[in-house]
Protein backbone atom coordinates (compact mmCIF):
# COMPACT_ATOMS: atom_id res chain seq x y z
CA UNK A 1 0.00 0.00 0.00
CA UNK A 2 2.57 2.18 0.84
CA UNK A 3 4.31 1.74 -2.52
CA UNK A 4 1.47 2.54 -4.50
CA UNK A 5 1.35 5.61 -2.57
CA UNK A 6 4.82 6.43 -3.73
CA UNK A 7 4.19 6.20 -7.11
CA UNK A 8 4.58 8.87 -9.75
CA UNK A 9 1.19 9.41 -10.93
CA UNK A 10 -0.34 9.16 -7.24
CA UNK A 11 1.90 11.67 -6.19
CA UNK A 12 1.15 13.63 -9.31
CA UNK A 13 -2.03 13.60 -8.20
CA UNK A 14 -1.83 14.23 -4.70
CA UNK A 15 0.22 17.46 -5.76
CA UNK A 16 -2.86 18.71 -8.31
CA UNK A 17 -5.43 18.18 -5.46
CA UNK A 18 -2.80 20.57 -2.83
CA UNK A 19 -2.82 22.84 -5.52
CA UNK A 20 -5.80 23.61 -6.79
CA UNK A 21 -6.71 23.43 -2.94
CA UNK A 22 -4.28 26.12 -1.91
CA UNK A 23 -4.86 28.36 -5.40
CA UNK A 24 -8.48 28.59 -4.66
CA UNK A 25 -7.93 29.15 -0.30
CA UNK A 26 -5.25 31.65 -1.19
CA UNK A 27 -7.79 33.16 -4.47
CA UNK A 28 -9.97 34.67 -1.47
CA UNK A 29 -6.99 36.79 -0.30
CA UNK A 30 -6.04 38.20 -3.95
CA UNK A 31 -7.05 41.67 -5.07
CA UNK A 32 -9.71 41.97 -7.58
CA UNK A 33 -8.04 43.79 -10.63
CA UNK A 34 -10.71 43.47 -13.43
CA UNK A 35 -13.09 45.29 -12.15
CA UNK A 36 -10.44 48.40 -11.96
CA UNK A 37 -10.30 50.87 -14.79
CA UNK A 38 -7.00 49.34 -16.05
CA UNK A 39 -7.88 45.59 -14.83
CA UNK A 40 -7.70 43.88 -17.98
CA UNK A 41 -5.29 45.93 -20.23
CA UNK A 42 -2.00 44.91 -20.70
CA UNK A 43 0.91 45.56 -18.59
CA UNK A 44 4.81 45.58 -19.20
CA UNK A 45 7.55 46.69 -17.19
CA UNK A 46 5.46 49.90 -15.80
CA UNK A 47 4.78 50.76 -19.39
CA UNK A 48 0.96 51.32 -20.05
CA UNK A 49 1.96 51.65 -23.54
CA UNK A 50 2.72 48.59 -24.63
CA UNK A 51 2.89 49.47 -28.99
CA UNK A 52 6.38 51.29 -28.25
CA UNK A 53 7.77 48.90 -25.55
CA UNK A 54 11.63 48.83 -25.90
CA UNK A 55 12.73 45.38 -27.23
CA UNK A 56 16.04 44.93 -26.22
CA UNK A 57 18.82 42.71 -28.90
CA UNK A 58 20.23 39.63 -27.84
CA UNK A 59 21.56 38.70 -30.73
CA UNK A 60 25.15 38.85 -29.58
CA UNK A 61 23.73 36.75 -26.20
CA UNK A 62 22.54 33.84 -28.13
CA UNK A 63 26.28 32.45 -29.57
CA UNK A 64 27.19 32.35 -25.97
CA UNK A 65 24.09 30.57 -24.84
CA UNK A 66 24.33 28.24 -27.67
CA UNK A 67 28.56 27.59 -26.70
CA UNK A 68 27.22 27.18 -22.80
CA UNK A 69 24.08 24.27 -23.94
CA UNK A 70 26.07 22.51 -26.39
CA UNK A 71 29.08 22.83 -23.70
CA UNK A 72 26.60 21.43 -20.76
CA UNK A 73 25.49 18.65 -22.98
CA UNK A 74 28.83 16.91 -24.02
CA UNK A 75 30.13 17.27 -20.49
CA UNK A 76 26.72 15.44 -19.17
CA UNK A 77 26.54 12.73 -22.16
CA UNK A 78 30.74 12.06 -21.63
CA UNK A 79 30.09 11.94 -17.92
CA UNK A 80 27.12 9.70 -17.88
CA UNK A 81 28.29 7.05 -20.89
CA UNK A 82 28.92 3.58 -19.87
CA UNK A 83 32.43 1.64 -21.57
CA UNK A 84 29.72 -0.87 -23.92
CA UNK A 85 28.64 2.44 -25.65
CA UNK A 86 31.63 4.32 -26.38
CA UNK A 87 30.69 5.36 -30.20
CA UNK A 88 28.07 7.63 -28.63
CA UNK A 89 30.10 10.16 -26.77
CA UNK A 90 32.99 10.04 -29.46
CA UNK A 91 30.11 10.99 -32.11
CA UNK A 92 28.42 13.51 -29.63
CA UNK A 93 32.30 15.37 -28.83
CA UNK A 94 32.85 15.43 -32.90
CA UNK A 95 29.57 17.19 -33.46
CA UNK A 96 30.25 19.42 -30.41
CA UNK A 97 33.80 20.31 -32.37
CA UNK A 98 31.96 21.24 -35.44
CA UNK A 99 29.06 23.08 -33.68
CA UNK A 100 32.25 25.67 -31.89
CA UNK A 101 33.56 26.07 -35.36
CA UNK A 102 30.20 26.95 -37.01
CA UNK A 103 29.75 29.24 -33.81
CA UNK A 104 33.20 31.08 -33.89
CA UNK A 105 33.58 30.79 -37.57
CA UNK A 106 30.42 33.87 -37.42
């Protein structure tokens, strides 16, 4: 019995119930926005304005993000192959090489 309690989707569920529970005990506490003048309009960054919000470029971000992901996932798929399935990692480090040089290559 006690192992069925422990199981995934019984936890899952025991979760849901806690939170739609606590969404709808702490709902009673909330402020009421929509019947405000502004309630329903939308809101961004204290900007009622939202047709000339500022959209800052990340384009020079994303190279790094990509070197960091690809980075994270070589060290994790190295780190976590077993000795009977050495192609794997040798075929995941090559692809990691190329992906750097298409990266710094731009």
């Amino acid at each position: 019995m006690v192992g069925l309690l422990y199981s995934p989707p019984i936890v899952f569920l025991i979760f849901l119930v806690l939170f739609l529970v606590g969404s709808k005990v702490f709902a009673l506490y909330a402020p009421s926005s929509a019947h405000r003048e502004h309630g329903l309009e939308g809101y961004a960054c204290g900007q009622r304005n939202v047709r000339h919000y500022v959209n800052p470029d990340y384009s020079q971000f994303f190279p790094f993000a990509l070197f960091f992901t690809i980075m994270h996932v070589l060290v994790l798929v190295v780190a976590t192959a077993s000795y009977e399935a050495l192609l794997l990692p040798i075929i995941y480090v090559a692809s990691g090489v190329l992906a750097m040089i298409i990266i710094f290559k731009n």
